[in-house]
Protein backbone atom coordinates (compact mmCIF):
# COMPACT_ATOMS: atom_id res chain seq x y z
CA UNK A 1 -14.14 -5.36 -3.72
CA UNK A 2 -10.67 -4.76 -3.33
CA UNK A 3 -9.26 -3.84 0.06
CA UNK A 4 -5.61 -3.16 1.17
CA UNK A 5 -4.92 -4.23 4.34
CA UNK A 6 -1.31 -2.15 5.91
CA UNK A 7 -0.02 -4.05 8.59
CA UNK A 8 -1.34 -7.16 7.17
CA UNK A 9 1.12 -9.60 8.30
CA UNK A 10 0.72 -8.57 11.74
CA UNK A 11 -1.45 -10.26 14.85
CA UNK A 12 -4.41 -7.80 13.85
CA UNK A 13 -3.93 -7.27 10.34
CA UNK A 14 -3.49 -11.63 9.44
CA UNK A 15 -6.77 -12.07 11.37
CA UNK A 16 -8.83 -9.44 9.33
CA UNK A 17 -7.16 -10.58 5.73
CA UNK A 18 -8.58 -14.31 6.47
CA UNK A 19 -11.92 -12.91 7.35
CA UNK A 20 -11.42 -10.73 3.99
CA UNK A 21 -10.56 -13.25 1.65
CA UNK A 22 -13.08 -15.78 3.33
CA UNK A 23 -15.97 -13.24 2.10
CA UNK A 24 -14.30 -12.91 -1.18
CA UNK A 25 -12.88 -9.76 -1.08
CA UNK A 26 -9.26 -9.13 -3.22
CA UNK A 27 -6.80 -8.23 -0.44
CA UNK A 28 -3.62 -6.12 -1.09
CA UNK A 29 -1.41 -6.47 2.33
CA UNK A 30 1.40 -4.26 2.96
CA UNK A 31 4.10 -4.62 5.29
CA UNK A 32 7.73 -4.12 5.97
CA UNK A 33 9.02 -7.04 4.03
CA UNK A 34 7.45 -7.90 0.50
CA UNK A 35 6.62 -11.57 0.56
CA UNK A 36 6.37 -13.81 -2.66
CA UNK A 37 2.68 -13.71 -2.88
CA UNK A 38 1.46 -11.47 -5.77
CA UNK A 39 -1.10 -9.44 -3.35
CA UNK A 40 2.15 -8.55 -1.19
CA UNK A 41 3.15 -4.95 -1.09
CA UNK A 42 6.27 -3.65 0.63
CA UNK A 43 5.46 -0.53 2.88
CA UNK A 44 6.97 1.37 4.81
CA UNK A 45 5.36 3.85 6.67
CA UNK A 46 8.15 5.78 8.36
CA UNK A 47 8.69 7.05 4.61
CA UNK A 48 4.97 7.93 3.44
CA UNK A 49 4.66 10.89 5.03
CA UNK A 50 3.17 13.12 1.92
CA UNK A 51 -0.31 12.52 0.38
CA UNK A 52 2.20 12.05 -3.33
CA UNK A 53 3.57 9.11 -2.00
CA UNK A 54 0.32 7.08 -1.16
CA UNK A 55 -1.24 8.09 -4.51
CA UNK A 56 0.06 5.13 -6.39
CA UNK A 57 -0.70 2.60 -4.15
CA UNK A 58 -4.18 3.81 -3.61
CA UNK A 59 -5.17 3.37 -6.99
CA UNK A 60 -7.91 0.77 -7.96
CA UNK A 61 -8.72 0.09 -4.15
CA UNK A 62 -11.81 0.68 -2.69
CA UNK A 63 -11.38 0.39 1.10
CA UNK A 64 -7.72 0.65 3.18
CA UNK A 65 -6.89 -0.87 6.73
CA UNK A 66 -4.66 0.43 8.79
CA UNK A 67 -3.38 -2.22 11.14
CA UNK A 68 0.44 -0.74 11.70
CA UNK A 69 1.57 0.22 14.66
CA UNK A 70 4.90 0.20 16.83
CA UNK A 71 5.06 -0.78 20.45
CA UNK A 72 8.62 0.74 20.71
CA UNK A 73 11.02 3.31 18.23
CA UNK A 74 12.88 1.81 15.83
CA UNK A 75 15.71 2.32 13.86
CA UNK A 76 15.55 3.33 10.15
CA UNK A 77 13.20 5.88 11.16
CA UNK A 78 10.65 4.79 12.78
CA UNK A 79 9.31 6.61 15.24
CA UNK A 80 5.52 7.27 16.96
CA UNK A 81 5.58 10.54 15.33
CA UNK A 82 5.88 9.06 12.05
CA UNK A 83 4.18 5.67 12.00
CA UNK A 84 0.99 6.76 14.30
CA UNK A 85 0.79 10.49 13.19
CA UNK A 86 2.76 12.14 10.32
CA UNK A 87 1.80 8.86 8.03
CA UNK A 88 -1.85 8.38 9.13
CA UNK A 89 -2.54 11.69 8.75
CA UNK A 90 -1.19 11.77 4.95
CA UNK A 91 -2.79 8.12 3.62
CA UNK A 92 -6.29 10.05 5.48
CA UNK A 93 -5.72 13.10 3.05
CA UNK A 94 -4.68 10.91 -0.42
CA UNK A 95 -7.89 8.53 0.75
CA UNK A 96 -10.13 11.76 0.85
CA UNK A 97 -8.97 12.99 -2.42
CA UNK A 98 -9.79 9.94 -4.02
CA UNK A 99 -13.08 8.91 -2.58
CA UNK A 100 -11.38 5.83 -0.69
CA UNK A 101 -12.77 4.22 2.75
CA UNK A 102 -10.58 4.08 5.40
CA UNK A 103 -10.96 1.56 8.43
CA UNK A 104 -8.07 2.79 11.56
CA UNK A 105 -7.19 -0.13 13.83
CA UNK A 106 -6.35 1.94 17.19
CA UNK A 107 -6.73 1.60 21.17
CA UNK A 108 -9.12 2.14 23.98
CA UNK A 109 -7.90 4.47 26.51
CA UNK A 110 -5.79 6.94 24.88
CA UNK A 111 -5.58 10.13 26.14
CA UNK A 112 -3.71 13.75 25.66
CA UNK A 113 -2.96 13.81 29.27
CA UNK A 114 -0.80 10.22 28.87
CA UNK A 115 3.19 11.34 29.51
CA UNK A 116 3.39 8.54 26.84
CA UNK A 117 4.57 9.49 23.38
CA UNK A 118 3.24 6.28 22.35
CA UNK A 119 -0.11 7.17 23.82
CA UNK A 120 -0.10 10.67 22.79
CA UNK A 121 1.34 9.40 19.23
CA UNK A 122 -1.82 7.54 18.34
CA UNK A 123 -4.35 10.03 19.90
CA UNK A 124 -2.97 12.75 17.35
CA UNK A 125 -3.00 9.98 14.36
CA UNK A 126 -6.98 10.20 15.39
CA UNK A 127 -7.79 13.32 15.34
CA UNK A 128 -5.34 13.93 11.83
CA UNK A 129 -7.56 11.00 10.28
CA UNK A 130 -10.72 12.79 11.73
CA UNK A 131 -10.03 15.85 10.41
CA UNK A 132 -9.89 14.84 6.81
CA UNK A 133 -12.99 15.24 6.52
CA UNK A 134 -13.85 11.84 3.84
CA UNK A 135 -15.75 8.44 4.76
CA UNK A 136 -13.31 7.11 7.84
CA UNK A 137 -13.97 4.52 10.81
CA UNK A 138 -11.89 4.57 13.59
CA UNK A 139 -12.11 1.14 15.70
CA UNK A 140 -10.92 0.95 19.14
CA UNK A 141 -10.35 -2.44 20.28
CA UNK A 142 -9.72 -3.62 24.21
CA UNK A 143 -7.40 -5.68 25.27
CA UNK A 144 -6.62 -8.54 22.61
CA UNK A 145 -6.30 -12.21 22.91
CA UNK A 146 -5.39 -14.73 20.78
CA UNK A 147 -2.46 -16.84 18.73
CA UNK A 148 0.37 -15.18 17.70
CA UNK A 149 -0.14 -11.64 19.12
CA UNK A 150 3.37 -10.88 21.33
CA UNK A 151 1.03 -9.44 23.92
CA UNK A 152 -1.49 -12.13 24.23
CA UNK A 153 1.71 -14.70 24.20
CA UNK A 154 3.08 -13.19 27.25
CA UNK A 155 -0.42 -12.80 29.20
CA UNK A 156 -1.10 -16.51 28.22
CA UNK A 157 2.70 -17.41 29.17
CA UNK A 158 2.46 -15.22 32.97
CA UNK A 159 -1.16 -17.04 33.58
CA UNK A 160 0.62 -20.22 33.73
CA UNK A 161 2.94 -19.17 36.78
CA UNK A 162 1.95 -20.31 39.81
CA UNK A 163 3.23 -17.19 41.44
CA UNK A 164 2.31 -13.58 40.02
CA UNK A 165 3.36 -10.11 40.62
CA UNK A 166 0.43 -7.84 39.93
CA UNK A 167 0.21 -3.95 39.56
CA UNK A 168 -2.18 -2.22 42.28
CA UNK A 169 -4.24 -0.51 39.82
CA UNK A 170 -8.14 0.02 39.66
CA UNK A 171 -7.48 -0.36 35.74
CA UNK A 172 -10.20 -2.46 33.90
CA UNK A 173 -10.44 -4.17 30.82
CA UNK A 174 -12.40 -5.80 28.39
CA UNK A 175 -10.64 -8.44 26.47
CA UNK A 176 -11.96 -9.98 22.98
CA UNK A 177 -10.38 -12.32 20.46
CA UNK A 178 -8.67 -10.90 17.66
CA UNK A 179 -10.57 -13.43 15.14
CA UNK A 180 -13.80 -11.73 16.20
CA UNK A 181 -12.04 -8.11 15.37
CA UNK A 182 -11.32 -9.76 12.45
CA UNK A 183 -14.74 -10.30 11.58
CA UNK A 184 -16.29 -7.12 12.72
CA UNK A 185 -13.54 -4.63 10.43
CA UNK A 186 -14.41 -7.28 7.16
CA UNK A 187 -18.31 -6.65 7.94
CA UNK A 188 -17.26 -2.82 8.02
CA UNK A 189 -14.85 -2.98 4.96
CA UNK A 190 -17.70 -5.00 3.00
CA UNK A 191 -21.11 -4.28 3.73
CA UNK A 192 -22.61 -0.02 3.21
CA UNK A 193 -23.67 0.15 6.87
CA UNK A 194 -25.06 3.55 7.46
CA UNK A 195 -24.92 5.67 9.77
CA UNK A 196 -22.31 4.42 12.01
CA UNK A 197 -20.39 6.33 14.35
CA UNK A 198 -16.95 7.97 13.30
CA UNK A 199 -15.14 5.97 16.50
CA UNK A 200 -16.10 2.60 17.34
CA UNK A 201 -15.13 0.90 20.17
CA UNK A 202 -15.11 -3.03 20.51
CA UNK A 203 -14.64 -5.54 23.71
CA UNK A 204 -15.36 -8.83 25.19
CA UNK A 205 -18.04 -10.47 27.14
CA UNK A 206 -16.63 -9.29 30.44
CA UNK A 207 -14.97 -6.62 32.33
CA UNK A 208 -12.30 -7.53 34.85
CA UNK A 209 -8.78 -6.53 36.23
CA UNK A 210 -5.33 -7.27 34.85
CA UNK A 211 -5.43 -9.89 37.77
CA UNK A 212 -8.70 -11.16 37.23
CA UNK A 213 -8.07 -11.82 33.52
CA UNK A 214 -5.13 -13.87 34.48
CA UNK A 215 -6.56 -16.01 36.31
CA UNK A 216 -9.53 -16.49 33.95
CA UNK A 217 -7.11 -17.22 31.35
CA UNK A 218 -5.67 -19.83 34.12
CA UNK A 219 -8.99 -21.45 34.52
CA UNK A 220 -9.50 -21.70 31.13
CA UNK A 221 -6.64 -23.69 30.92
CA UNK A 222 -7.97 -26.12 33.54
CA UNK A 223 -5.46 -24.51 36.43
CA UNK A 224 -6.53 -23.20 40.09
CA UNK A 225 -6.27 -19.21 40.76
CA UNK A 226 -2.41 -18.40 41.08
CA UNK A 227 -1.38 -16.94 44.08
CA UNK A 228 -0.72 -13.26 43.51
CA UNK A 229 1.60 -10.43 44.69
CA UNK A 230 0.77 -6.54 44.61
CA UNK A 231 3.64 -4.34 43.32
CA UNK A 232 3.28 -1.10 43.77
CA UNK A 233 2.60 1.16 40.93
CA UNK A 234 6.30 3.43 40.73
CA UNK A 235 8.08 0.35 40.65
CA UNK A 236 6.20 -0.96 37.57
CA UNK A 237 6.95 1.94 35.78
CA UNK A 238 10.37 1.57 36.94
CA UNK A 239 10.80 -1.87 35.01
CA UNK A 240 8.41 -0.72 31.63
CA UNK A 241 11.14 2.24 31.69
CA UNK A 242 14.19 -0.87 31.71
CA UNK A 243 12.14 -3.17 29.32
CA UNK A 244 11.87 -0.35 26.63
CA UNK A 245 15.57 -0.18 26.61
CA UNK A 246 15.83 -3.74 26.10
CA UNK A 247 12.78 -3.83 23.88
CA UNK A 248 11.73 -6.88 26.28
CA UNK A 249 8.45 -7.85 26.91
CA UNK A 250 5.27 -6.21 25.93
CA UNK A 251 5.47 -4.00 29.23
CA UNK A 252 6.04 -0.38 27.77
CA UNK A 253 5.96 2.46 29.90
CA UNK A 254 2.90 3.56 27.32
CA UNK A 255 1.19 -0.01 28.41
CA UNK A 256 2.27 1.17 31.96
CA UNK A 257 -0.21 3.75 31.58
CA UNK A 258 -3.03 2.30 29.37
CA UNK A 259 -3.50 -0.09 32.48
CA UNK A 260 -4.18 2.00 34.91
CA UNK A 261 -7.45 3.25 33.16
CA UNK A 262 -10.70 1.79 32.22
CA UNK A 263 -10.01 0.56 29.02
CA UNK A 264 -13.79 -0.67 28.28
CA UNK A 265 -15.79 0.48 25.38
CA UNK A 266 -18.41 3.29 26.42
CA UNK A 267 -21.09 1.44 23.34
CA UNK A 268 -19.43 -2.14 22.78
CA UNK A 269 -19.96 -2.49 18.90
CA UNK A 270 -18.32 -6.04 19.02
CA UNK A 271 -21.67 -7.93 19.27
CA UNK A 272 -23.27 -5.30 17.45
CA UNK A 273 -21.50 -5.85 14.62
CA UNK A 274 -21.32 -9.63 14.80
CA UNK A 275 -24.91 -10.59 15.46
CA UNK A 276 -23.83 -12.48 18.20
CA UNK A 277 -21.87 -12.21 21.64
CA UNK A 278 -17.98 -12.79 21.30
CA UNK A 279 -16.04 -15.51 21.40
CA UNK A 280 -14.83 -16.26 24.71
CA UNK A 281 -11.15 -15.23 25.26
CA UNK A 282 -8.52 -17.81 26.73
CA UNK A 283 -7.68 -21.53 25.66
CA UNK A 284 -11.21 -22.98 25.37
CA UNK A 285 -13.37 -21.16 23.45
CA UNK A 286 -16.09 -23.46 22.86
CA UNK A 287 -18.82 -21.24 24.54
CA UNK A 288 -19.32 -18.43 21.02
CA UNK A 289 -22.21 -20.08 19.87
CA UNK A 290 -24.42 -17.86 21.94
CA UNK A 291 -26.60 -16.45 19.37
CA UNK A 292 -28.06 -11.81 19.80
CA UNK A 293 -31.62 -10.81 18.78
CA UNK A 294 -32.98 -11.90 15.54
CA UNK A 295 -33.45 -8.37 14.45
CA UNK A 296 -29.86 -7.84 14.56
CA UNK A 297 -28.71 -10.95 12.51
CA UNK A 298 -31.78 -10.63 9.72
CA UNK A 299 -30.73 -6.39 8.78
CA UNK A 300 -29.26 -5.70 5.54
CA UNK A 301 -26.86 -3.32 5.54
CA UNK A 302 -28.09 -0.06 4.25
CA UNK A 303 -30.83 -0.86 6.80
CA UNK A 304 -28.80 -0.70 9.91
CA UNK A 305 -30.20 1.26 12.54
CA UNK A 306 -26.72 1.29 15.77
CA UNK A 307 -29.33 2.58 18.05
CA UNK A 308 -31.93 0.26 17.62
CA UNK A 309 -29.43 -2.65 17.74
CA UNK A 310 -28.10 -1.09 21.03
């Protein structure tokens, strides 16, 4: 099978080629910068915008990926409008016309009401994909952990203060480790499950708080509870507003918003889709080997039955 994975030199996209290639799959990855591999494609999304310009690079695949996304607007083009919608949309339409697969990588929580553009950016990439009508699977992960990802680096990196200044926020989450989305978008790229759900939405073991997740990434690292601060909520948004002018940190004013809801799947496919619970997020994750229901691990794929393994 031969997949093309956009984005696939990203936190996301790396984690799902290695799962990919490990099941032997041939994987095309696209991204901004061509590298010297011969599976490398340069893409740029900012400039596919018609369903003529992904026709070429469509051909001979049989499932796509699409792992790209921007946390902030970028110069050369780049905007939400483009890279979540106006692109998205298109690669759905040339994928349709040529009988392709198409696997989304997007977010819990989004929402049409969000005064994000970032927020409101995806959503509409969603419902453009939706609407075209072929063989697509939207996956909505929670909150990810894991190396490399700038987000994860910066929870990991604020769990080891001592001192933290927290958001007062009712806002949950469910974090999982990017290797295990990894492994659940190959099983969906490479085995004819039927009957699956248009949206799927994926999380960890357990559902917690920004503040409760880092201090269980604190005691994962062997370190007491921190002590920690409330801030109240205008004066976060205040500093998301001053870190997306100096693109610092992953605190966007879309993030700002994201974490104030209950970003926590509705089904959790994650184990579903793994035959097993997830990997535990954090520094030690020696406690995955936790094994779900033999009737979930033992189905082939054109028998699976998502509301019996519910």
């Amino acid at each position: 099978m031969r997949v093309l994975v956009l984005g696939g030199n990203g936190f996301i996209g790396k984690s799902i080629v290695t799962q990919l290639q490990m099941q032997g799959a041939e994987v095309l990855i696209g991204s901004r910068k061509k590298s010297a591999n011969s599976n490398s494609l340069e893409v740029h999304l900012q400039s596919m915008l018609d369903i003529k310009d992904w026709l070429p690079l469509l051909n001979g695949v049989d499932v796509v990926v699409n792992c790209v996304g921007i946390l902030r607007e970028r110069k050369g083009g780049e905007t939400y409008e483009k890279v979540h919608t106006l692109a998205p949309a298109a690669l759905a339409q040339a994928r349709a016309q040529l009988g392709i697969r198409m696997i989304h990588i997007s977010a819990i929580g989004l929402t049409m009401q969000a005064k994000s553009r970032f927020i409101r950016s995806k959503l509409l990439g969603e419902h453009a994909i939706l609407n075209s009508g072929a063989d697509v699977t939207i996956v909505r992960p929670s909150l990810l952990d894991g190396e490399g990802g700038f987000g994860a680096k910066w929870f990991r990196r604020v769990a080891t203060w001592p001192l933290q200044l927290v958001m007062q926020s009712e806002g949950l989450v469910a974090p999982l480790q990017v290797t295990d989305l990894g492994e659940a978008v190959a099983k969906l790229c490479l085995n004819g499950y039927v009957n699956l759900p248009k949206v799927m939405e994926l999380g960890g073991n357990e559902t917690m708080t920004i503040p409760q997740y880092l201090n269980w990434l604190r005691a994962t690292g062997q370190r007491k509870p921190a002590a920690q601060i409330a801030v109240p909520k205008m004066m976060v948004r205040l500093a998301s507003h001053i870190f997306d002018m100096l693109a610092w940190t992953p605190l966007s004013f879309g993030h700002f918003e994201l974490m104030q809801g209950k970003n926590v799947p509705a089904v959790n496919w994650l184990p579903i889709l793994l035959g097993r619970t997830p990997t535990a997020t954090g520094l030690m994750l020696e406690n995955s080997t936790k094994k779900w229901p033999k009737k979930t691990l033992n189905l082939q794929p054109n028998q699976f039955d998502p509301l019996e393994a519910a």
